[in-house]
PDB file of N, CA and C in Angstrom:
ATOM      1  N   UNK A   1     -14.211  -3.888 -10.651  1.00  0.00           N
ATOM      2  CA  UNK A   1     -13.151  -3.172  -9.971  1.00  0.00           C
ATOM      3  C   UNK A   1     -12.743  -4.007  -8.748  1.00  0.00           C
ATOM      4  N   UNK A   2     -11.859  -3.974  -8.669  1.00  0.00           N
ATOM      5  CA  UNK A   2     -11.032  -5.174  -7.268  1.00  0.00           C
ATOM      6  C   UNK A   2     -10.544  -3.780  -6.135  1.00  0.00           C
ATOM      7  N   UNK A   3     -10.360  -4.872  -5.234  1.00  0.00           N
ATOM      8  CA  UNK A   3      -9.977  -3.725  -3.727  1.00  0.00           C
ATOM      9  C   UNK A   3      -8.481  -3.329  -4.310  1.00  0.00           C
ATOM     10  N   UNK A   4      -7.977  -4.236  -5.063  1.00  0.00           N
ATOM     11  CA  UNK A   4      -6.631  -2.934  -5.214  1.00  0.00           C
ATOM     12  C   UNK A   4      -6.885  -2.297  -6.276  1.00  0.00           C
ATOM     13  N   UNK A   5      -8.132  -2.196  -6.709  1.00  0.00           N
ATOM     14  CA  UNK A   5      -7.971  -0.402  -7.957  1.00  0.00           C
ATOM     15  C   UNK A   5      -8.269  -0.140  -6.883  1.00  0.00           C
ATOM     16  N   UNK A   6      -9.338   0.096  -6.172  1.00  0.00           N
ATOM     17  CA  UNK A   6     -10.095   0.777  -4.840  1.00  0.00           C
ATOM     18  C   UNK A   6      -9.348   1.502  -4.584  1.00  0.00           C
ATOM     19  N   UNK A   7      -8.407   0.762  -3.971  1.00  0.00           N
ATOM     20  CA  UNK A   7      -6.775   1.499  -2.498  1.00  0.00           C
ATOM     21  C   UNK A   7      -6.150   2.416  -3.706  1.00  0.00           C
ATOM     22  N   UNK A   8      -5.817   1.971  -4.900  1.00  0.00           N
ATOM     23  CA  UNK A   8      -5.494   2.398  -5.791  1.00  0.00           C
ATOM     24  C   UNK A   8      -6.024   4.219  -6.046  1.00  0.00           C
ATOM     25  N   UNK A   9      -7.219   4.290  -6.359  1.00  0.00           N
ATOM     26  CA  UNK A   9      -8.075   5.474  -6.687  1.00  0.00           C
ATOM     27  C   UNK A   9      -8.155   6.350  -5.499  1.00  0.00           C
ATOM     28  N   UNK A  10      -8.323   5.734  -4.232  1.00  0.00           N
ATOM     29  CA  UNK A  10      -8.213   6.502  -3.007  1.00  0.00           C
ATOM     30  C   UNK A  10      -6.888   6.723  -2.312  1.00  0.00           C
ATOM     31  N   UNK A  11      -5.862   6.434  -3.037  1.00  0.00           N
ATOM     32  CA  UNK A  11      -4.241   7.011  -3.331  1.00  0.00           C
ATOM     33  C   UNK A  11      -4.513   8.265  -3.698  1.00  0.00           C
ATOM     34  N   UNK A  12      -4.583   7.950  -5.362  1.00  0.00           N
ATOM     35  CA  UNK A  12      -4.719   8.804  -6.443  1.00  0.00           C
ATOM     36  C   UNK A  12      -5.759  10.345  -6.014  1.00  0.00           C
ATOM     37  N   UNK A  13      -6.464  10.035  -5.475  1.00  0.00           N
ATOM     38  CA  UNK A  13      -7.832  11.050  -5.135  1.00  0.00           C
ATOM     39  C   UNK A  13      -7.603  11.934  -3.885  1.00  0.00           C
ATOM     40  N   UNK A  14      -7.433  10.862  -3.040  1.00  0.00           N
ATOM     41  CA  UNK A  14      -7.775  11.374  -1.526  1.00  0.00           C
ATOM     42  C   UNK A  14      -5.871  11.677  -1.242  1.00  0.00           C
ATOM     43  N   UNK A  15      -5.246  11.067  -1.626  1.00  0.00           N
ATOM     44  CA  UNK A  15      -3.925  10.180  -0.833  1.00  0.00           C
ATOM     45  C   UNK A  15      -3.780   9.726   0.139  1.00  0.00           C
ATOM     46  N   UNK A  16      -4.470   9.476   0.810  1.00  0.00           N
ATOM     47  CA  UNK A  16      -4.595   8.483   1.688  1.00  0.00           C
ATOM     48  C   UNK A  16      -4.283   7.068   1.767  1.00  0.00           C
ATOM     49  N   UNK A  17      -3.585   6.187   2.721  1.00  0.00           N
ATOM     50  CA  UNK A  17      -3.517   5.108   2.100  1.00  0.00           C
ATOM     51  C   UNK A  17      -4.373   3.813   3.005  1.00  0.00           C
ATOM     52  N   UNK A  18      -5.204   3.038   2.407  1.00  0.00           N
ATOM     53  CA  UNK A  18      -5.648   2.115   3.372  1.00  0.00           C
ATOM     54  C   UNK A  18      -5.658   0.894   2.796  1.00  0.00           C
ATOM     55  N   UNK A  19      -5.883  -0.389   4.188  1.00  0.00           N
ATOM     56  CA  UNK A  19      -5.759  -1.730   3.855  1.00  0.00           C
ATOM     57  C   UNK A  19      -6.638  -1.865   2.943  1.00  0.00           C
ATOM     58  N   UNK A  20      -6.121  -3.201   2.249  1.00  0.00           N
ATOM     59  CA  UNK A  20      -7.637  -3.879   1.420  1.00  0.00           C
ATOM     60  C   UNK A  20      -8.149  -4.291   2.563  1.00  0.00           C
ATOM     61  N   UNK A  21      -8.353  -4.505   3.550  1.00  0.00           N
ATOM     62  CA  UNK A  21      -9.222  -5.339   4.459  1.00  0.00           C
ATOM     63  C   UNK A  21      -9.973  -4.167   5.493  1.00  0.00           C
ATOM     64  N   UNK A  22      -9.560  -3.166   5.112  1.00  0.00           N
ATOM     65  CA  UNK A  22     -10.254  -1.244   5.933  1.00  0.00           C
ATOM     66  C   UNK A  22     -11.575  -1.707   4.700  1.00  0.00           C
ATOM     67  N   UNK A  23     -10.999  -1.460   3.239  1.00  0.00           N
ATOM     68  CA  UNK A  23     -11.744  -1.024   2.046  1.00  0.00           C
ATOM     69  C   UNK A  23     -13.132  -2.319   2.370  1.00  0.00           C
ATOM     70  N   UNK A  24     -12.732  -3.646   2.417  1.00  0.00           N
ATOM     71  CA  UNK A  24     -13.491  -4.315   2.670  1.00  0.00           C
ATOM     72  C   UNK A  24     -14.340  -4.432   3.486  1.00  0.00           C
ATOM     73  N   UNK A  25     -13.925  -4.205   4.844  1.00  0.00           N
ATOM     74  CA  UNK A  25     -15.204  -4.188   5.924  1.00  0.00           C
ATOM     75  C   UNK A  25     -15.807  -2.973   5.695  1.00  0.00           C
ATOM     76  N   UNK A  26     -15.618  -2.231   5.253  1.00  0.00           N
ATOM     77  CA  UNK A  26     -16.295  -0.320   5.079  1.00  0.00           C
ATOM     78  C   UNK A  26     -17.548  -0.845   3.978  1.00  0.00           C
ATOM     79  N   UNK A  27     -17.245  -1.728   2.912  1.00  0.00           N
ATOM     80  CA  UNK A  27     -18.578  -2.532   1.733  1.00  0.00           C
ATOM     81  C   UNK A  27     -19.438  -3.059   2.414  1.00  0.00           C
ATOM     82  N   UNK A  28     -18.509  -3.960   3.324  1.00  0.00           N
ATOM     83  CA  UNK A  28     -19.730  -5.112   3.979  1.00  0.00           C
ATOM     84  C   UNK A  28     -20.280  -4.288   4.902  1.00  0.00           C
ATOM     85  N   UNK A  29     -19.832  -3.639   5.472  1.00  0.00           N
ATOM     86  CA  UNK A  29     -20.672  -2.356   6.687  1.00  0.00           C
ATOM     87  C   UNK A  29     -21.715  -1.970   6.060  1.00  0.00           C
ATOM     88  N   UNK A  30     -21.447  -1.111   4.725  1.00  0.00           N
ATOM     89  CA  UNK A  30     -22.779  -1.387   4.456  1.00  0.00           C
ATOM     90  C   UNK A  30     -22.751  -1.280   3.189  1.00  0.00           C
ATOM     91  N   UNK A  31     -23.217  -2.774   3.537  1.00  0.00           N
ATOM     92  CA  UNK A  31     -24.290  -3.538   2.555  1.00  0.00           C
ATOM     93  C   UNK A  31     -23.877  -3.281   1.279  1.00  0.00           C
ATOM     94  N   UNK A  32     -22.529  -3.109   0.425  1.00  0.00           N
ATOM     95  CA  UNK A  32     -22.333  -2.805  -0.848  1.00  0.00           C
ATOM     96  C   UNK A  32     -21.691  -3.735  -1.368  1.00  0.00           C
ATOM     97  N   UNK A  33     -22.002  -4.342  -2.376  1.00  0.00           N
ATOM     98  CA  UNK A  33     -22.071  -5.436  -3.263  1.00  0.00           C
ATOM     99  C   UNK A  33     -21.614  -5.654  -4.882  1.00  0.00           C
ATOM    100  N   UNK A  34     -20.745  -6.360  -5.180  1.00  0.00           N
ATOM    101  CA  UNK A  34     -20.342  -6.137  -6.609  1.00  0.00           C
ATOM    102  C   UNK A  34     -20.739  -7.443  -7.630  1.00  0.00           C
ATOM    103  N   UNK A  35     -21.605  -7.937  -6.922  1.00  0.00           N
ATOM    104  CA  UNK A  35     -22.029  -8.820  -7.767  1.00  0.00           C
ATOM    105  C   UNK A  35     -23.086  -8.861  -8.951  1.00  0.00           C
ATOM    106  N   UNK A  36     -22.319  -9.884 -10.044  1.00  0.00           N
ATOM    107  CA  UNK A  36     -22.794  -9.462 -11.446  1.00  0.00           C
ATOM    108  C   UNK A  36     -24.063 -10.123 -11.668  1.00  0.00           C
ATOM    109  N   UNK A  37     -24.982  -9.573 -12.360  1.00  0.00           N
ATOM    110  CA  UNK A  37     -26.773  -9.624 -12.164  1.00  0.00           C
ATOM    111  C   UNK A  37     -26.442 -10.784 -12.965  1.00  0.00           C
ATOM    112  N   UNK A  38     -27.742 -11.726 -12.481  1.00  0.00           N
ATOM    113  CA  UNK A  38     -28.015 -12.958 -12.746  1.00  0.00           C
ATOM    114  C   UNK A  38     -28.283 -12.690 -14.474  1.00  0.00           C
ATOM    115  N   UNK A  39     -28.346 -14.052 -14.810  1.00  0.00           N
ATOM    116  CA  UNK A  39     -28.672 -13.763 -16.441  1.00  0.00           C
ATOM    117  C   UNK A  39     -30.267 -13.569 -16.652  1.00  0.00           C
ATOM    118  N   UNK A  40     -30.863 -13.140 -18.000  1.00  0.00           N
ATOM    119  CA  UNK A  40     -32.444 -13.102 -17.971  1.00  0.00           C
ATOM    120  C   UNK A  40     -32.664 -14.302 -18.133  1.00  0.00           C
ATOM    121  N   UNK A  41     -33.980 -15.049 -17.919  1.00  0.00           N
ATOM    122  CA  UNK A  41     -34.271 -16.265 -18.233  1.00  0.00           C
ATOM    123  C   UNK A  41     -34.150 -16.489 -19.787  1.00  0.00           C
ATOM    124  N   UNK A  42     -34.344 -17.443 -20.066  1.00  0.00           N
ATOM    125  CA  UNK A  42     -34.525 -17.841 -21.766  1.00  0.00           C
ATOM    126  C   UNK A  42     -36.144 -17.608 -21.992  1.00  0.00           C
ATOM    127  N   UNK A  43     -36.613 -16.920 -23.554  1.00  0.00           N
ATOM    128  CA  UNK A  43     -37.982 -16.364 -23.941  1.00  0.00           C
ATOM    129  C   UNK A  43     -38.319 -17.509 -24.229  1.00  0.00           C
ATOM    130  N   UNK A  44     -39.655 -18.323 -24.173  1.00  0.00           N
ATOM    131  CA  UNK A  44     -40.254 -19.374 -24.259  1.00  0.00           C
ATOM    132  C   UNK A  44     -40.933 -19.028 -26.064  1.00  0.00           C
ATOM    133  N   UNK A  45     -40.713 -17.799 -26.564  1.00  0.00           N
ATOM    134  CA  UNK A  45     -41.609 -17.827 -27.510  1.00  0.00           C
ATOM    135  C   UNK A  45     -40.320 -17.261 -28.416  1.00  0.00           C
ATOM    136  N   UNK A  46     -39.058 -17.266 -28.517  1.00  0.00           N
ATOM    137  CA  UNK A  46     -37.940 -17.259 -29.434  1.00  0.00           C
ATOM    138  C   UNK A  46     -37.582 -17.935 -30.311  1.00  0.00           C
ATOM    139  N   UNK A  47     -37.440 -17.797 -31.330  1.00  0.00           N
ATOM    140  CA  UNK A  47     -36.919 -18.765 -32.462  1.00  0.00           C
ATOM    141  C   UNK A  47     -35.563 -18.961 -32.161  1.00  0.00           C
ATOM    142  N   UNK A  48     -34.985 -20.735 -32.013  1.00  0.00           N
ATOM    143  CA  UNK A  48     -34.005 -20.904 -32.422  1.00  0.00           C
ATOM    144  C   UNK A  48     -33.715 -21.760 -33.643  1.00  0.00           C
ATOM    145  N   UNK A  49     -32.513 -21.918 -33.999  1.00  0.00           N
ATOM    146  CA  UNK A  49     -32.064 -22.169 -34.910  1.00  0.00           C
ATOM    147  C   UNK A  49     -31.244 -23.741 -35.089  1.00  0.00           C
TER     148      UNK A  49
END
């Protein structure tokens, strides 16, 4: 989800309207994060092909 669905949904919801850069420091305030989980390692005991 990007800061403009964000502003987007809190239109739609609240109606309210705020910056992407309100939406942004309000994440980093705290501590909320959208980053996508690392991959698992590779199984040492997997068959490949």
């Amino acid at each position: 989800m990007t800061l403009l669905e964000i502003q987007e949904c809190l239109i739609a919801n609240c109606g309210e309207r705020f910056s992407s850069s309100v939406v942004w420091r309000f994440f980093d305030r705290h501590e909320i994060t959208f980053k996508k989980s690392p991959r698992m390692p590779r199984s040492s005991n997997a068959r490949t092909l």
